[in-house]
Protein backbone atom coordinates (compact mmCIF):
# COMPACT_ATOMS: atom_id res chain seq x y z
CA UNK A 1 51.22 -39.89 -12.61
CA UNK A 2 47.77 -38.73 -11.83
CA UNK A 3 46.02 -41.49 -13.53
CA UNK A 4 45.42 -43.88 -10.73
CA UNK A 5 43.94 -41.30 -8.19
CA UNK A 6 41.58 -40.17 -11.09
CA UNK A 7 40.60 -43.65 -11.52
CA UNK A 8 39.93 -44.28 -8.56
CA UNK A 9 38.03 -41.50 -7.66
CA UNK A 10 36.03 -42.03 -10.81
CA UNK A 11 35.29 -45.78 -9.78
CA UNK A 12 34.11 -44.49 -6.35
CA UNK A 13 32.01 -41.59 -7.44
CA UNK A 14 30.34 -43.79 -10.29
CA UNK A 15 29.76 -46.82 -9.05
CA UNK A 16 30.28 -46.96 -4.94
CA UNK A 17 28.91 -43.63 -4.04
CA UNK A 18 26.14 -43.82 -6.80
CA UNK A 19 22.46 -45.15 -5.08
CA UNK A 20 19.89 -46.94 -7.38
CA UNK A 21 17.48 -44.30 -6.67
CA UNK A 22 20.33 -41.28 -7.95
CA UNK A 23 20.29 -43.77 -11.15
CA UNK A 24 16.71 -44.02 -11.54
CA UNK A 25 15.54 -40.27 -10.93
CA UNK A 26 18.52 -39.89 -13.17
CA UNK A 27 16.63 -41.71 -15.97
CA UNK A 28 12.99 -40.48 -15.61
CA UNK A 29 14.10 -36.62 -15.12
CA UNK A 30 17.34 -36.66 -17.13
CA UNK A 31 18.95 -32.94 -17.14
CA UNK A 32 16.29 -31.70 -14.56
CA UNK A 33 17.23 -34.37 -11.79
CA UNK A 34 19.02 -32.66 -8.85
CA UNK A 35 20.76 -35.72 -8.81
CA UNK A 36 22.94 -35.15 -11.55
CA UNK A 37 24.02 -32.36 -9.92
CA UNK A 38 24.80 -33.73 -6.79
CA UNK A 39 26.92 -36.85 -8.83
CA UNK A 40 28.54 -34.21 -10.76
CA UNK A 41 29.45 -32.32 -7.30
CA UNK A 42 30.47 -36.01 -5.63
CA UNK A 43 33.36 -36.56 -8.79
CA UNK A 44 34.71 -33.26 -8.00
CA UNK A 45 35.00 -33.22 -4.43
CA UNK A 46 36.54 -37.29 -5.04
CA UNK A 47 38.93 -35.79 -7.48
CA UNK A 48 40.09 -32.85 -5.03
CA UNK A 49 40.68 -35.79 -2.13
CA UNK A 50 42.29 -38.17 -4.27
CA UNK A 51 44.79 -35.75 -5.67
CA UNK A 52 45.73 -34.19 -2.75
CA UNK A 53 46.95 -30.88 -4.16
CA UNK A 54 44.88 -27.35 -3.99
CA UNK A 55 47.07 -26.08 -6.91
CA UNK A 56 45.51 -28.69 -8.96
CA UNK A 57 42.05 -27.73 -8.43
CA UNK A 58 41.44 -26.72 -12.13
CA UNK A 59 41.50 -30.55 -13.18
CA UNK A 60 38.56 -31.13 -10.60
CA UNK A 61 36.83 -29.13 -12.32
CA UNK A 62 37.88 -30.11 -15.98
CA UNK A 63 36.71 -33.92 -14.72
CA UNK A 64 33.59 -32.63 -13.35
CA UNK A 65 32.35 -30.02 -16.21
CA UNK A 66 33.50 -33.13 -18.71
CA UNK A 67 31.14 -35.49 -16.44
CA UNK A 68 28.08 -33.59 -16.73
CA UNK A 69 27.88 -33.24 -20.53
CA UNK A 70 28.70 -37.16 -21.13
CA UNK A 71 26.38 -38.58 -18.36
CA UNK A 72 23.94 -35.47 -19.96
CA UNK A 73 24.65 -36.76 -23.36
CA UNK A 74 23.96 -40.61 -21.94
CA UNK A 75 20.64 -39.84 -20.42
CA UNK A 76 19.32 -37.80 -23.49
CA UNK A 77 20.47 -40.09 -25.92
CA UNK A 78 20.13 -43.59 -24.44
CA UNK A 79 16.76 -45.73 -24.96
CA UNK A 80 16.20 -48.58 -23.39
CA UNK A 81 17.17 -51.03 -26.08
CA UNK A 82 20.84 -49.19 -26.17
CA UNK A 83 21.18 -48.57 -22.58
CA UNK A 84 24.00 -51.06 -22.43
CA UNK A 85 25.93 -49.42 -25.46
CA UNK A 86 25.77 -46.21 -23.82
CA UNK A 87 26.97 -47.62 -20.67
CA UNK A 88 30.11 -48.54 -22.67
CA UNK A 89 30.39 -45.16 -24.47
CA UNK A 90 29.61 -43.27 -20.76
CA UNK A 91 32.89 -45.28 -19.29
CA UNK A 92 35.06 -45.27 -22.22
CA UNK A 93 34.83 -41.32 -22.11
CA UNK A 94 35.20 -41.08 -18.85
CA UNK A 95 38.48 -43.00 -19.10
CA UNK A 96 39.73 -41.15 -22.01
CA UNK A 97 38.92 -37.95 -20.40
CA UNK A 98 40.84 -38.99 -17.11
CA UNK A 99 44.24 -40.02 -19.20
CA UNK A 100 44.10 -36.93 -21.70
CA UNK A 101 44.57 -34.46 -18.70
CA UNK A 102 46.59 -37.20 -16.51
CA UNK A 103 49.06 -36.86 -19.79
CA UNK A 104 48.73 -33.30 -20.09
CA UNK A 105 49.86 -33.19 -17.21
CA UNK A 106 52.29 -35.49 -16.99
CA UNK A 107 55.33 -34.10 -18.86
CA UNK A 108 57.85 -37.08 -19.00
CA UNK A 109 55.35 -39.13 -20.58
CA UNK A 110 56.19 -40.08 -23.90
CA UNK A 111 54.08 -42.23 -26.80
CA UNK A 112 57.09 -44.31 -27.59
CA UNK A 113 56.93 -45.96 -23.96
CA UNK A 114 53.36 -47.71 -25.42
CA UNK A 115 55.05 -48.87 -28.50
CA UNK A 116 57.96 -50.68 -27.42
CA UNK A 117 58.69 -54.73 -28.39
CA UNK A 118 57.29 -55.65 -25.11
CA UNK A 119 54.36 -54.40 -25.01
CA UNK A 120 53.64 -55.03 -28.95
CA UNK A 121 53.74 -58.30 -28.62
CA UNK A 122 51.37 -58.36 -25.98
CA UNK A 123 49.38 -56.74 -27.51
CA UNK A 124 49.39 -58.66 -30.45
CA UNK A 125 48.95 -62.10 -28.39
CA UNK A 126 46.01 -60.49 -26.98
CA UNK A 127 44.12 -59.84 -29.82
CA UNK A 128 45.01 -62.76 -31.35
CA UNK A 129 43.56 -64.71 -28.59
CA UNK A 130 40.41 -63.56 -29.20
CA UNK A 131 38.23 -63.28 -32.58
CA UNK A 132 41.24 -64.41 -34.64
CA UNK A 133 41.65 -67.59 -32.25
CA UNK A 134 38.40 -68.34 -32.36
CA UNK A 135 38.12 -68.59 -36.35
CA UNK A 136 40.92 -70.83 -36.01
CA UNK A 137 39.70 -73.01 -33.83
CA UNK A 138 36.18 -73.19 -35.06
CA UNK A 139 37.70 -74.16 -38.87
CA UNK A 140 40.23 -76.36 -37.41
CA UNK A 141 37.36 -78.98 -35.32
CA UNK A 142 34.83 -78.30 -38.30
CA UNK A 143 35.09 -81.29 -40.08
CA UNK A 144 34.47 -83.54 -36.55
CA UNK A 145 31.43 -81.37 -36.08
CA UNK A 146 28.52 -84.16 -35.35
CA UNK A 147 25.01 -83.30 -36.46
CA UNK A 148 23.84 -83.59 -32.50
CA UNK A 149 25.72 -80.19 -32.03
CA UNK A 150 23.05 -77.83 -34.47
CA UNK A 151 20.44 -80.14 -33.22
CA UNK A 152 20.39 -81.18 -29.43
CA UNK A 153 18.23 -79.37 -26.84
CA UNK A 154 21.76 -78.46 -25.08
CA UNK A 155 22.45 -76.10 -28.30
CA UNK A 156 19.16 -74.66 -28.86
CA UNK A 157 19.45 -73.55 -25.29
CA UNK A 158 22.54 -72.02 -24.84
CA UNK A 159 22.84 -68.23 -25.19
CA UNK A 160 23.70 -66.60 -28.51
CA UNK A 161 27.34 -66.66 -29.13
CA UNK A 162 28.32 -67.61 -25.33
CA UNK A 163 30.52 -70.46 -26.37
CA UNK A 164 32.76 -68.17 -28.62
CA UNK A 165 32.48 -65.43 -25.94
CA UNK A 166 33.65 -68.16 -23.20
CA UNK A 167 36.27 -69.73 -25.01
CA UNK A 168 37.91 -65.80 -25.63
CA UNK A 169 37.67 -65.23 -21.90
CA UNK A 170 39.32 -68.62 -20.87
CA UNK A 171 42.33 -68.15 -23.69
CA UNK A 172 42.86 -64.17 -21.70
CA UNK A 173 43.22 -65.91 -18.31
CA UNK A 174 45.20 -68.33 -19.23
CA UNK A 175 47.43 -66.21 -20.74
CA UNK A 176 47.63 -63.69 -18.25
CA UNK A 177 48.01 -66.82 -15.65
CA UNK A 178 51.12 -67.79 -17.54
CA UNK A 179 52.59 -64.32 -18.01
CA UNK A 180 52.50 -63.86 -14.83
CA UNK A 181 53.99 -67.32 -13.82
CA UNK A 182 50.75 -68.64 -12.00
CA UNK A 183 50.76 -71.97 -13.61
CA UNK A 184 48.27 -73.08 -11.22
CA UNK A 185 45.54 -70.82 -12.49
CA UNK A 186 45.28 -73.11 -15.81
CA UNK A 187 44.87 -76.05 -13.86
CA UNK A 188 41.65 -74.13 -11.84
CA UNK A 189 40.20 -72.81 -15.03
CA UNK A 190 40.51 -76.66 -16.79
CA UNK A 191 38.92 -77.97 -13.49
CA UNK A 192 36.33 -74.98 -13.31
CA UNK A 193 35.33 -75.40 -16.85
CA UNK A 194 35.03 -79.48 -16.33
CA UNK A 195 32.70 -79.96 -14.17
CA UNK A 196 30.06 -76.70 -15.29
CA UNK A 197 30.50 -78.09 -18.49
CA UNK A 198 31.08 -81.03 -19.14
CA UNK A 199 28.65 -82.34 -15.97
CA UNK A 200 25.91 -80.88 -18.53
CA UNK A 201 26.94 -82.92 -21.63
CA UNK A 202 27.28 -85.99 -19.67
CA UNK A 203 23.46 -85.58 -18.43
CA UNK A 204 22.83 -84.92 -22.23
CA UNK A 205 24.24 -88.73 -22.87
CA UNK A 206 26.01 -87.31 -26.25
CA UNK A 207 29.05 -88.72 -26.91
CA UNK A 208 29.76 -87.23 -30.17
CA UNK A 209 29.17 -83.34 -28.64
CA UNK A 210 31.54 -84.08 -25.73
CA UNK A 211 34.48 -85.36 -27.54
CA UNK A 212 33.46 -82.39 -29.98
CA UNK A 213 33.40 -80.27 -26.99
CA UNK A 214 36.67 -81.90 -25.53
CA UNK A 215 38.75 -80.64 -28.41
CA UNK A 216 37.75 -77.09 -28.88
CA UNK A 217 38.80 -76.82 -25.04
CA UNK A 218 41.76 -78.59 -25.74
CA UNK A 219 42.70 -76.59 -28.51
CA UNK A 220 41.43 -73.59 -26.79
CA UNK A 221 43.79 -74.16 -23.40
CA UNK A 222 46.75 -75.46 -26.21
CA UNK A 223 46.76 -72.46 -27.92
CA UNK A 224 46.24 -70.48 -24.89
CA UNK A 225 49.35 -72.01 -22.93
CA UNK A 226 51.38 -71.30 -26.22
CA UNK A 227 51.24 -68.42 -26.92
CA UNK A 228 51.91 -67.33 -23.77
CA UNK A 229 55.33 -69.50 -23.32
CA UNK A 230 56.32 -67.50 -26.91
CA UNK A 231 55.75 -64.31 -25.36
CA UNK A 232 57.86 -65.03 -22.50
CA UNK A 233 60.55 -66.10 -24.21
């Protein structure tokens, strides 16, 4: 398949061969900047190296036509209190773009091969590592919840939502650790997380938030390492 070259020729011409200053004209001058232009011209020439192939010239120029009018669409659109959506919509497009012609083109590929067993119940452990998890979690240590927790300057100065956020991202490496038989990720990520957080809560002298603390990550890791065991086998 073509996908990986495209990929990677998107990740260079987006990100690697991109300067701040292409960015920022980018931004003040938005269609009218040469620079679009010249980032437009940068994908296509990428694409042309990466796939090797003269005969497939025409999807160099699908990827770079299809470049202009979403980074066009970005820099129109975008202010500066959604510039971070847009980011988002900019790459996901890209993406999709890049894996529509890459199965176009590709003409073994079938749909099936994404909904086999395997990779459903992957999929399904993945997602229900995350939001679903942390409901779970979050009803299950409720009723041990200590008043210090809605209270304490350590709360009040934490960032909006960063505990759920961080206990999601935790429960995906650990999974992925164990799928891929690197036990000895889980015991970095229990160490890592130890001493960033709970150095803090013993400077806070709270004993009630760090045993409350103690068994979302507990439960968190717990649920983490089991689902990925069931998965395996």
């Amino acid at each position: 398949m073509i996908f990986t070259n495209l990929i990677f020729a998107h990740l260079l011409g987006d990100f690697i061969l991109q300067p701040n200053s292409w960015v920022a004209d980018k931004e003040v001058k938005k269609g009218r900047s040469i620079y679009l232009y010249f980032h437009v011209f940068i994908h296509i020439i990428l694409a042309l190296v990466f796939l090797w192939d003269l005969k497939l010239w025409w999807i160099a120029i699908i990827i770079g036509i299809t470049h202009f009018f979403i980074d066009w669409a970005k820099l129109k659109f975008q202010t500066s209190k959604t510039k971070r959506t847009w980011f988002f919509i900019d790459q996901i497009l890209h993406i999709l773009i890049i894996a529509a012609i890459s199965i176009w083109y590709f003409p073994y590929f079938k749909w099936n091969d994404f909904f086999n067993p395997e990779n459903l119940k992957i999929a399904t452990a993945v997602i229900f590592l995350t939001i679903p998890c942390s409901i779970l979690i979050k009803t299950v240590i409720s009723v041990w919840t200590p008043i210090t927790v809605e209270h304490s300057k350590l709360q009040t100065e934490s960032l909006v939502n960063a505990g759920k956020y961080i206990g999601i991202l935790e429960r995906l490496l650990v999974f992925v650790f164990i799928v891929v038989n690197h036990w000895e990720g889980v015991g970095f990520m229990i160490a890592a997380k130890s001493v960033f957080r709970f150095s803090d809560l013993a400077e806070a002298k709270q004993r009630k938030l760090t045993e409350y603390v103690l068994i979302g990550t507990l439960l968190s890791f717990g649920i983490a390492v089991l689902t990925g065991i069931l998965v395996k086998i």
